[in-house]
Structure formats: C-alpha cells, structure tokens
N, C-alpha and C. Protein backbone atom coordinates (compact mmCIF):
# COMPACT_ATOMS: atom_id res chain seq x y z
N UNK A 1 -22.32 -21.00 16.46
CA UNK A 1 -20.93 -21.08 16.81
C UNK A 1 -20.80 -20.95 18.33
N UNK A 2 -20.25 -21.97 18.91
CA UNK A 2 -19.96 -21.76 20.75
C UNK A 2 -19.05 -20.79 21.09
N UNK A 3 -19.27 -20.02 22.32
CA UNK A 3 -18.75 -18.82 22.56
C UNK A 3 -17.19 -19.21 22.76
N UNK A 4 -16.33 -20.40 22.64
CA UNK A 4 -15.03 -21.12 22.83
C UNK A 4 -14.84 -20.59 21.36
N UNK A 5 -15.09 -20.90 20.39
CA UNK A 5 -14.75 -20.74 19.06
C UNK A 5 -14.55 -19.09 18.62
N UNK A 6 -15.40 -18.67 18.86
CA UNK A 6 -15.41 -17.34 19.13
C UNK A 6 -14.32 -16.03 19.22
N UNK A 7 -13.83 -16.27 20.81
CA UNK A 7 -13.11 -15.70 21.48
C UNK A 7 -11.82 -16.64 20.82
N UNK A 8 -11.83 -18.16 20.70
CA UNK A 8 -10.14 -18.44 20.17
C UNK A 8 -10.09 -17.71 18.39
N UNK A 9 -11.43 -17.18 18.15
CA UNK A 9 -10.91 -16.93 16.67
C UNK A 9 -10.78 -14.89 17.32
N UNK A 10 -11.64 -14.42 17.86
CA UNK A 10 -11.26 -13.06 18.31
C UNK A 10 -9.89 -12.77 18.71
N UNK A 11 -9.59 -13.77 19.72
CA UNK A 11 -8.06 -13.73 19.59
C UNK A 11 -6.72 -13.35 18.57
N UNK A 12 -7.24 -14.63 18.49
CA UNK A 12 -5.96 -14.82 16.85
C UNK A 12 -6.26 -13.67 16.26
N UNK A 13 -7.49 -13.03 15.59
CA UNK A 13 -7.73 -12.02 15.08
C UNK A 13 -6.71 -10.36 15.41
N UNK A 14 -7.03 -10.91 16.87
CA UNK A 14 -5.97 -9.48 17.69
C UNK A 14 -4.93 -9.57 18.10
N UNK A 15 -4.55 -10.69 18.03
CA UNK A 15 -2.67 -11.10 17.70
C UNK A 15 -2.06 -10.71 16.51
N UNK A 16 -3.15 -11.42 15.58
CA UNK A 16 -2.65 -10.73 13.94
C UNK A 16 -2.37 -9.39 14.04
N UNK A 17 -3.72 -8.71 14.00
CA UNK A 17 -3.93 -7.20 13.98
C UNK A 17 -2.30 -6.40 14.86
N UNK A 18 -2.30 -7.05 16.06
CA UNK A 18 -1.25 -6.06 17.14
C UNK A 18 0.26 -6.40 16.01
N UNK A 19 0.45 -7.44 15.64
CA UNK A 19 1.86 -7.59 14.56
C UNK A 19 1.69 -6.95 13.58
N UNK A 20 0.91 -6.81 12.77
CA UNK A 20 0.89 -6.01 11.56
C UNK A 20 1.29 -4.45 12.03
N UNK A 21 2.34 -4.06 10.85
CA UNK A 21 2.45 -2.36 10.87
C UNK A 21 1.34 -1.48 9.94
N UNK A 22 1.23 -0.19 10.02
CA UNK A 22 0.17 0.31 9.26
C UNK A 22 0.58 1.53 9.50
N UNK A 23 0.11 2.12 8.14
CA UNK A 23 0.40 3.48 7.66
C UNK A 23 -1.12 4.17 7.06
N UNK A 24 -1.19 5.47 7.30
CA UNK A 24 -1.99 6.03 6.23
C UNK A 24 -1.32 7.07 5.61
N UNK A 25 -1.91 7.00 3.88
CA UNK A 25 -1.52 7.37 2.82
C UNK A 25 -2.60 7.98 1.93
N UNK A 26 -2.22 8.41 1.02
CA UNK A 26 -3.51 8.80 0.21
C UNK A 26 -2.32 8.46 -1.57
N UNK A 27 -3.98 7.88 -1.95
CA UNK A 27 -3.59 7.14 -3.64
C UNK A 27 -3.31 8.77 -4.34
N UNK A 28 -2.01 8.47 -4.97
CA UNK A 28 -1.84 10.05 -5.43
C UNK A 28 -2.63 10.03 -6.65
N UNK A 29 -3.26 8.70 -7.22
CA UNK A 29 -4.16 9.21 -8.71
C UNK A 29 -5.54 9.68 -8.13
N UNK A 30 -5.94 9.74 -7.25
CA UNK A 30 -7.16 10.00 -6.51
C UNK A 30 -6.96 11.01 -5.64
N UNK A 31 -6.85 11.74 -5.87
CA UNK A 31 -5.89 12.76 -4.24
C UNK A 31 -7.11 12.53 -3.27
N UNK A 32 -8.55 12.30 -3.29
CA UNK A 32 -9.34 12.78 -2.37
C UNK A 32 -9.38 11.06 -1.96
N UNK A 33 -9.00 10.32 -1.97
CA UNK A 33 -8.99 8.96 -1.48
C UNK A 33 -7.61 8.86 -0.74
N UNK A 34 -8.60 8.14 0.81
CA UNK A 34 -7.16 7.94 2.17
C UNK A 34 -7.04 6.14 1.51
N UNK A 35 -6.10 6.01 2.11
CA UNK A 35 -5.90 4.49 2.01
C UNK A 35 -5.10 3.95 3.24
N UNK A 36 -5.15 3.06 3.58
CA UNK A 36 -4.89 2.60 4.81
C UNK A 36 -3.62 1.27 4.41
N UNK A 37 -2.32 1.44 4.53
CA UNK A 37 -2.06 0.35 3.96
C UNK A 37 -1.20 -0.48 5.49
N UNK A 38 -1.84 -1.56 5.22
CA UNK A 38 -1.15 -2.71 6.07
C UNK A 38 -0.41 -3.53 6.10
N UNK A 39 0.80 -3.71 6.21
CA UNK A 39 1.78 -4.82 6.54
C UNK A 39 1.78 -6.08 7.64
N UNK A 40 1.80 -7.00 6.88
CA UNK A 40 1.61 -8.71 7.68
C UNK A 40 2.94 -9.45 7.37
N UNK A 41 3.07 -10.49 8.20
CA UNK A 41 4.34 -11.19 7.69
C UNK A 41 4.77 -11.76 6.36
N UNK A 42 3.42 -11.61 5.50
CA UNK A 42 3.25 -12.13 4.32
C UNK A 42 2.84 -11.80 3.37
N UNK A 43 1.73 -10.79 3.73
CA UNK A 43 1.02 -10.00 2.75
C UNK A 43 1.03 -8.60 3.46
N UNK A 44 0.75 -8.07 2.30
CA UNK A 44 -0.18 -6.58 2.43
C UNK A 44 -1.17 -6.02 2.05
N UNK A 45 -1.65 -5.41 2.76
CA UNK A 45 -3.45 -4.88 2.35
C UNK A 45 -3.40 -3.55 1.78
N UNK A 46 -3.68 -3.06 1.04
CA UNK A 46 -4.40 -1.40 0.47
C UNK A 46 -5.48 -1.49 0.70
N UNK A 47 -5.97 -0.83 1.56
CA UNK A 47 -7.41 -0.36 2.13
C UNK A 47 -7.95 1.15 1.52
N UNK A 48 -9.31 1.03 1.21
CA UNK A 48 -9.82 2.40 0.69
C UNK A 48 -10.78 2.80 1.77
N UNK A 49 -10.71 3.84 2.53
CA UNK A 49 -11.12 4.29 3.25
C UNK A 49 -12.22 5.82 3.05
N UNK A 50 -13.20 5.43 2.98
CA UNK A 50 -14.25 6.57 2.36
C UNK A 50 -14.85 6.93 3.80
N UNK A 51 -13.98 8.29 4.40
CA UNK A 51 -14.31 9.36 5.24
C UNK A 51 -15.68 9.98 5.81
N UNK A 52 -16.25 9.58 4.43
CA UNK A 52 -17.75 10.10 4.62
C UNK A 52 -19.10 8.98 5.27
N UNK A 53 -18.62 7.87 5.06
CA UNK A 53 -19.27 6.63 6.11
C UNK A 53 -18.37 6.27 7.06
N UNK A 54 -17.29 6.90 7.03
CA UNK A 54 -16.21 6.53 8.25
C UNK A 54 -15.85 5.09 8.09
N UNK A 55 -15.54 4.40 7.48
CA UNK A 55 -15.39 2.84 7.20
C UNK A 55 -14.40 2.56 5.95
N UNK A 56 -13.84 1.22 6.39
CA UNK A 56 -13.32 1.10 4.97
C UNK A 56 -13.76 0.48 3.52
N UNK A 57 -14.42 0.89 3.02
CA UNK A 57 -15.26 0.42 1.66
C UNK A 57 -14.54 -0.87 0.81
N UNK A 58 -13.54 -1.40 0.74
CA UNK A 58 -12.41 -1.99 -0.57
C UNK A 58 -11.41 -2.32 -0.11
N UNK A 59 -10.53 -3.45 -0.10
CA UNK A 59 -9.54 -3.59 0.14
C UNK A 59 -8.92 -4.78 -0.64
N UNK A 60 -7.39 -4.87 -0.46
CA UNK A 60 -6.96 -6.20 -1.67
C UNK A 60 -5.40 -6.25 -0.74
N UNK A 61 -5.75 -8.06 -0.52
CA UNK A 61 -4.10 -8.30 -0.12
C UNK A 61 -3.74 -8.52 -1.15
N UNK A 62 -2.37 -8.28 -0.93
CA UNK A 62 -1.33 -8.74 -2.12
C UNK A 62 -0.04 -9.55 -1.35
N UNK A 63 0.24 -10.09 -1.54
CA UNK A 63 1.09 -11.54 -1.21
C UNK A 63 2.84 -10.47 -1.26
N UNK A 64 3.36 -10.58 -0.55
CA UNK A 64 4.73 -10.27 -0.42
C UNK A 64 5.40 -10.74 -1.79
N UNK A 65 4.98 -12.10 -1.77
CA UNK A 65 5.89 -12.79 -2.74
C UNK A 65 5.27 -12.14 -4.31
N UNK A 66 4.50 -11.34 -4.49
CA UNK A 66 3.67 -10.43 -5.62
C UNK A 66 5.01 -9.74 -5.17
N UNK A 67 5.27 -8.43 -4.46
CA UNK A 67 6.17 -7.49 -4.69
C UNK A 67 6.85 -7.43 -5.32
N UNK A 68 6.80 -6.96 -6.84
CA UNK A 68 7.82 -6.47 -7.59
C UNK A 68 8.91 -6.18 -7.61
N UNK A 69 8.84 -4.22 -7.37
CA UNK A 69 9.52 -3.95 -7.09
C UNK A 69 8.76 -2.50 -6.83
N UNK A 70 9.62 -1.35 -5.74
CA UNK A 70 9.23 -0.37 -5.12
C UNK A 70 10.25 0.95 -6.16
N UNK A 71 9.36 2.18 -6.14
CA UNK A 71 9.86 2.94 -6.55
C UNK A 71 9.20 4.21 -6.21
N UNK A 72 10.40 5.44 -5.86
CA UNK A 72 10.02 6.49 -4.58
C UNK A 72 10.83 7.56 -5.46
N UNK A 73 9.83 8.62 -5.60
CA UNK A 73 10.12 9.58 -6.56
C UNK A 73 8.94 10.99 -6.57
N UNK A 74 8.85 11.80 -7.06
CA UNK A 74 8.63 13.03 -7.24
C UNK A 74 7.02 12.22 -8.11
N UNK A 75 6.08 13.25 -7.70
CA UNK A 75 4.78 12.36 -8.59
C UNK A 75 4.18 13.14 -9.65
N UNK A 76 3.68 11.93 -10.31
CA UNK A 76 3.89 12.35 -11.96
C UNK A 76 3.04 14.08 -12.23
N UNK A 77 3.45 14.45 -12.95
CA UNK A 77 2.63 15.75 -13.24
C UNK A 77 3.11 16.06 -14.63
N UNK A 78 1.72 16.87 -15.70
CA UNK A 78 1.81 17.06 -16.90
C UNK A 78 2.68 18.38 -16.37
N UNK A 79 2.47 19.66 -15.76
CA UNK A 79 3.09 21.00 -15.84
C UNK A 79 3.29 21.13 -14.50
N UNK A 80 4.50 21.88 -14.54
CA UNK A 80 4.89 22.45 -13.58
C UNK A 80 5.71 21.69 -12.32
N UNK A 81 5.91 21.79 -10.89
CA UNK A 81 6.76 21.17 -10.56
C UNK A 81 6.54 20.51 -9.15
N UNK A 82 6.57 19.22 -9.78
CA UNK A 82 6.16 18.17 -8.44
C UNK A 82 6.11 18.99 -7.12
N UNK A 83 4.55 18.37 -6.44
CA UNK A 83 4.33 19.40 -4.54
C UNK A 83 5.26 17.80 -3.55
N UNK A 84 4.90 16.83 -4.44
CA UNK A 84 4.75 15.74 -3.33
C UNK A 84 5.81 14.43 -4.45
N UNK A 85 6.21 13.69 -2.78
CA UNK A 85 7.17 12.11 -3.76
C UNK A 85 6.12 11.27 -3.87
N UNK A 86 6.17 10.28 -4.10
CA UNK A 86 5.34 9.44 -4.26
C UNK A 86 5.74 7.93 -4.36
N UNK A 87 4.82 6.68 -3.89
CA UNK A 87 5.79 5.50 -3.72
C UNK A 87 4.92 4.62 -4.65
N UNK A 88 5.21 4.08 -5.58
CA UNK A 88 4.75 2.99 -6.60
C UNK A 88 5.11 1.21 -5.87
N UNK A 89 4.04 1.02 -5.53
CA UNK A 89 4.37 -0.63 -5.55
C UNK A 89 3.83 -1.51 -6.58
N UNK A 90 5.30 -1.95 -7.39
CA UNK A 90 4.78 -2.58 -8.29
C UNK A 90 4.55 -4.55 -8.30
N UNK A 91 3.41 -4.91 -8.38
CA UNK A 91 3.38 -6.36 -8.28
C UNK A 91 2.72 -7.52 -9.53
N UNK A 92 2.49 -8.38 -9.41
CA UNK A 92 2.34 -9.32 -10.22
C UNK A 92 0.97 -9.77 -9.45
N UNK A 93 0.36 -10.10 -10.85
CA UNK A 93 -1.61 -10.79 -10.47
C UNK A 93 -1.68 -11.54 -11.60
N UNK A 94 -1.80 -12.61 -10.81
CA UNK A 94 -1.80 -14.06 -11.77
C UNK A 94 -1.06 -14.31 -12.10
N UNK A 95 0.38 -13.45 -11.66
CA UNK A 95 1.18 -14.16 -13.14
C UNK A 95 1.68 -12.97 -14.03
N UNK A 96 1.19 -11.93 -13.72
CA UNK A 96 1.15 -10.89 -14.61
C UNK A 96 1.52 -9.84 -14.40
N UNK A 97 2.71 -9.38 -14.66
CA UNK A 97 3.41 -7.68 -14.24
C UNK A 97 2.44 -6.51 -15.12
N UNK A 98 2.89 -5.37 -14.32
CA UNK A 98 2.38 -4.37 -15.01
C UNK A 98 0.86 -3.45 -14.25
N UNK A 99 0.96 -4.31 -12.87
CA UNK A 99 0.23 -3.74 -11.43
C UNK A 99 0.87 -2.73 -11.18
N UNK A 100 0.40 -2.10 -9.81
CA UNK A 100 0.83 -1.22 -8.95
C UNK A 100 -0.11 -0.50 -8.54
N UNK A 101 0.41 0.52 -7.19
CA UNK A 101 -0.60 1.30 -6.59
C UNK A 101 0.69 2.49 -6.72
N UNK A 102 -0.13 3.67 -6.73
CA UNK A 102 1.03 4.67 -6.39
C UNK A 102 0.18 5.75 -5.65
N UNK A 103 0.98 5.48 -4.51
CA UNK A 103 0.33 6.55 -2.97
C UNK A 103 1.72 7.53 -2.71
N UNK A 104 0.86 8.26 -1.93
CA UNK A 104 1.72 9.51 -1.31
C UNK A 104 1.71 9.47 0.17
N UNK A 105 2.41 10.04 1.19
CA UNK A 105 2.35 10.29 2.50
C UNK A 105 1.33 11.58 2.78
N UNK A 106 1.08 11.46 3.59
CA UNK A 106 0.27 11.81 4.28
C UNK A 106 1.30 13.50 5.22
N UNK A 107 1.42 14.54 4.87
CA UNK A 107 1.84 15.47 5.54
C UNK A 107 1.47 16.01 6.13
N UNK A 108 1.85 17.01 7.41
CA UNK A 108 1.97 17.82 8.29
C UNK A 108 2.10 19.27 8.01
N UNK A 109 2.92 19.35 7.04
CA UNK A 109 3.66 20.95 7.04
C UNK A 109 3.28 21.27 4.76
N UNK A 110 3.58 22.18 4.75
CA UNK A 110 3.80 22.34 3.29
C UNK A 110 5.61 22.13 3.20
N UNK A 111 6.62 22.50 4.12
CA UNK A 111 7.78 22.20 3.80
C UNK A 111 7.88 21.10 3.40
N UNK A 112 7.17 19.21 4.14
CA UNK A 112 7.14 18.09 3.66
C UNK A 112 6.87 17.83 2.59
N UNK A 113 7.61 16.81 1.68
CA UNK A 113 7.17 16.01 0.72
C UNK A 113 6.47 14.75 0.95
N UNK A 114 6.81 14.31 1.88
CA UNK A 114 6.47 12.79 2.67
C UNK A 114 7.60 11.57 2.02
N UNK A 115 9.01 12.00 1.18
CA UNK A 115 9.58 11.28 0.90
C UNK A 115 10.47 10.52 2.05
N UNK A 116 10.71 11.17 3.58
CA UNK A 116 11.73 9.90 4.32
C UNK A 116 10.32 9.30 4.90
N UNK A 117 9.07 9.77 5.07
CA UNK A 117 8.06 8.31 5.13
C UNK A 117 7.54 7.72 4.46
N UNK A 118 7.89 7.81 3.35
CA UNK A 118 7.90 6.74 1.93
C UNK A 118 9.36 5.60 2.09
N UNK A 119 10.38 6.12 2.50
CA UNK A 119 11.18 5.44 2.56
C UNK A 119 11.43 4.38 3.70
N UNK A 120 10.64 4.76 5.00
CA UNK A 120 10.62 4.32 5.82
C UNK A 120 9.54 2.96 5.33
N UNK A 121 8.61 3.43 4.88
CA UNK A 121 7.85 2.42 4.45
C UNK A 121 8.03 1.33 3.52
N UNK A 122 8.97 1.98 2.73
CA UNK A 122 9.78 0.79 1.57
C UNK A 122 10.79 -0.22 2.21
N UNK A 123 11.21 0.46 2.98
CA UNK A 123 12.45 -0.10 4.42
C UNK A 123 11.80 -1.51 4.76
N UNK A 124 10.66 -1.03 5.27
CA UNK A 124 9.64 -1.89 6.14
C UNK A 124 9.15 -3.32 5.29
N UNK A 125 8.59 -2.88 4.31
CA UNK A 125 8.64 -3.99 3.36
C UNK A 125 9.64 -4.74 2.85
N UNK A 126 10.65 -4.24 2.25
CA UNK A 126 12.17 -4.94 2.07
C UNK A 126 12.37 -5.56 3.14
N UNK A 127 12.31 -5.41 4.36
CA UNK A 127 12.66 -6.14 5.47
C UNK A 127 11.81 -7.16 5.70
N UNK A 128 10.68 -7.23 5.73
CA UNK A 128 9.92 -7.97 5.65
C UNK A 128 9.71 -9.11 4.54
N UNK A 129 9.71 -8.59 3.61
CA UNK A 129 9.91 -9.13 2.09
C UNK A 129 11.28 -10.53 2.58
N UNK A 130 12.80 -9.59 3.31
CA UNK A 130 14.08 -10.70 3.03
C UNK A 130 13.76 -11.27 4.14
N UNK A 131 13.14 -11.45 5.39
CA UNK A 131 12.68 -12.22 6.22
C UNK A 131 11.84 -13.73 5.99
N UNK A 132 10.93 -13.50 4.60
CA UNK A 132 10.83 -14.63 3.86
C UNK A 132 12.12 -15.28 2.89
N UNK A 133 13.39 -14.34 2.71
CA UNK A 133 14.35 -15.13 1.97
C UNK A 133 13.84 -14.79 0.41
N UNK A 134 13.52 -13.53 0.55
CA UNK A 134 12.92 -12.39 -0.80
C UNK A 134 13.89 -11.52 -0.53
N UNK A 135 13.87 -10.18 -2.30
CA UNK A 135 13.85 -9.26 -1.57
C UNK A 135 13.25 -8.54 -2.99
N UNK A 136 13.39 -7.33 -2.73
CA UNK A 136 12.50 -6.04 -3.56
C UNK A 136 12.92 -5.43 -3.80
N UNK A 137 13.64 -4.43 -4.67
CA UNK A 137 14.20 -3.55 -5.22
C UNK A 137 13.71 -2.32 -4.93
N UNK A 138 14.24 -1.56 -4.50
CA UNK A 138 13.86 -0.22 -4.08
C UNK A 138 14.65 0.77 -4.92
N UNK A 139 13.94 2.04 -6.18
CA UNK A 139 14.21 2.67 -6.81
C UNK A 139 14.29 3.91 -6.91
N UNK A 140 14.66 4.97 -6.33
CA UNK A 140 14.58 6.41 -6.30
C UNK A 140 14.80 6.94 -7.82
N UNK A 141 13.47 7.55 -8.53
CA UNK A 141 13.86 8.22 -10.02
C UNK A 141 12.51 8.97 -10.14
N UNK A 142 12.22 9.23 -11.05
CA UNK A 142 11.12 10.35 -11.38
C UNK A 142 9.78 9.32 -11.96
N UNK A 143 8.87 9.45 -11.17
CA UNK A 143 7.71 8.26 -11.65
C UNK A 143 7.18 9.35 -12.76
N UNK A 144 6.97 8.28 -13.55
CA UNK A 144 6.67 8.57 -15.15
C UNK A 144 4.75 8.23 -14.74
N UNK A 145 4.16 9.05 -16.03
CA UNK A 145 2.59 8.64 -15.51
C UNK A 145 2.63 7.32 -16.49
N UNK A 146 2.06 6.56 -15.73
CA UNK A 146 1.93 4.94 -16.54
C UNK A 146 -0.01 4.69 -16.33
N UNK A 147 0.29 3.99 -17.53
CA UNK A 147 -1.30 3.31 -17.21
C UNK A 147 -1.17 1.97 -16.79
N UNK A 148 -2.05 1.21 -15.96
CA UNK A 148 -1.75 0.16 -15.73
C UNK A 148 -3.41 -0.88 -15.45
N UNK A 149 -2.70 -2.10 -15.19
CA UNK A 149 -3.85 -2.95 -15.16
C UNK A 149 -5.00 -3.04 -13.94
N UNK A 150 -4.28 -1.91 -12.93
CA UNK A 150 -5.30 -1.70 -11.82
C UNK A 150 -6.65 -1.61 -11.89
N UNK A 151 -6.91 -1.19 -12.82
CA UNK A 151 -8.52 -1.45 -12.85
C UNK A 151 -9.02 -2.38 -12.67
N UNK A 152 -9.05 -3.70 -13.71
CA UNK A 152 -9.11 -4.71 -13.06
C UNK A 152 -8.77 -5.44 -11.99
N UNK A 153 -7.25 -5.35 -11.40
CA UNK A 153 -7.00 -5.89 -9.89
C UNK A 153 -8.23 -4.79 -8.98
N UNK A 154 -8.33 -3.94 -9.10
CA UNK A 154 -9.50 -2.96 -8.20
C UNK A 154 -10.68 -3.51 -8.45
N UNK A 155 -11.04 -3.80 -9.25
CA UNK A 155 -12.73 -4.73 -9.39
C UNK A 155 -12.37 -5.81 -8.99
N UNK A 156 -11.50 -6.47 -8.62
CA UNK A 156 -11.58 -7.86 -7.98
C UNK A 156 -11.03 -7.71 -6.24
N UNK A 157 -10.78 -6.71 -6.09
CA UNK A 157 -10.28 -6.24 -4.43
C UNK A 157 -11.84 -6.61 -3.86
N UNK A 158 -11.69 -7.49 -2.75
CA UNK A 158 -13.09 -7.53 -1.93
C UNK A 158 -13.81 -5.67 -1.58
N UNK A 159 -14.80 -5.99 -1.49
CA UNK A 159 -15.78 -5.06 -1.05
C UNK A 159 -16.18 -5.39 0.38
N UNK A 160 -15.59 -4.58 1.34
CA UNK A 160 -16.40 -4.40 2.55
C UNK A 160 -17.77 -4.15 2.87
C-alpha cells in the first residue's frame, strides 16, 4: 500500500473518530465488564473492554436504523432495592426484535445512580436517530429481568 493511501485512509479514520461521541459504561448483567459505547452518525458500537490486557476484546455496530426503542429505569434485581438505573437499548438483527444491551453509568459518588447520564445518553441518540428523519422512543419504568437473544448477536459481534 503507498504511503498516499495510507495517511488519506489515517485521516478519514480521525475525522470519523473526532465526530463520534463516546461514553463509558459498564453492562449491568456483567457488573465486572466496562463497555465503551460509541456514537456515529449512523451507527453505534458496544465495545467490551477487558481491563486486564488493557484493549478492547469485542465489539458490534448496530445501525441507528436497528434502534428500537430506549428504556431508563431502576435495574432489575430479584431482592431488595435497586443501587443503580439502568439503560436498555432495544434493537432489531435481521429482522428480528427481542435484542438489547442493558448498561449502567459509570459513577463517582454512592449518592449517584447514573440516571441524568443515562438520559443524557438517550438524548444523544434520539437526536441523532431524528437527524436521519427517525426517531426512538425513550421510556422511563422499572426494567423487568428479560432474557433475550443477545447471545447470539454477541457471538457474531467481531472479535478484536
């Protein structure tokens, strides 16, 4: 590859990168897993980030036009009484509802829940989302524990 090709694809690369917004979060079914999630004009990435090689191991775009719908709520628990909110993005693969990821914010204090930066983040997407002439439903209620088809969308997320 000539060093012209290169640098015009390094570029573009760091044009992309500087537009995209990004958050870190942690998957609330995993508490010990960070996730890195990224916003593009079009898609978004969930990144799995394993601390202990310092790198990100996994990741999976998902197409804007996948976005379901968003839902920001207290996270699921058999006993006792929710520490943390939690944000469910729910989307479509292949064709097929009944996806989602459900992450938490990332806190500072024990007073935090991380629910107005869950919201901020749902904000972000909705906006983004009606910028294509979409939009996404954003739900405040009590996330119920669901099982879902993530397993499979997670075995097909590229491997870094």
């Amino acid at each position: 590859m000539k060093f012209e090709n290169v640098q015009t694809l390094t570029d573009a690369i760091h044009d992309i990168i500087l537009d995209m917004k990004w958050c870190c979060l942690i998957d609330a079914t995993h508490k010990d897993v960070d996730v890195l999630l990224l916003l593009s004009n079009s898609a978004y990435y969930v990144a799995y980030y394993d601390d202990e090689i310092d790198k990100v191991n996994q990741y999976q775009r998902l197409s804007l036009d996948a976005l379901e719908k968003i839902e920001i709520g207290p996270e699921p628990t058999l006993f006792g009484k929710p520490k943390f909110s939690c944000m469910r993005l729910h989307y479509k693969y292949k064709e097929t509802s009944g996806y989602f990821h459900t992450l938490r914010a990332v806190v500072r204090s024990p007073e935090e829940d991380g629910k107005d930066t869950l919201q901020c983040i749902a904000e972000m997407l909705r906006i983004t989302k009606q910028a294509m002439g979409l939009d996404v439903p954003i739900i405040e209620k009590k996330l119920e524990s669901l099982a879902c088809h993530q397993t499979y969308a997670r075995a097909q997320a590229s491997r870094v």
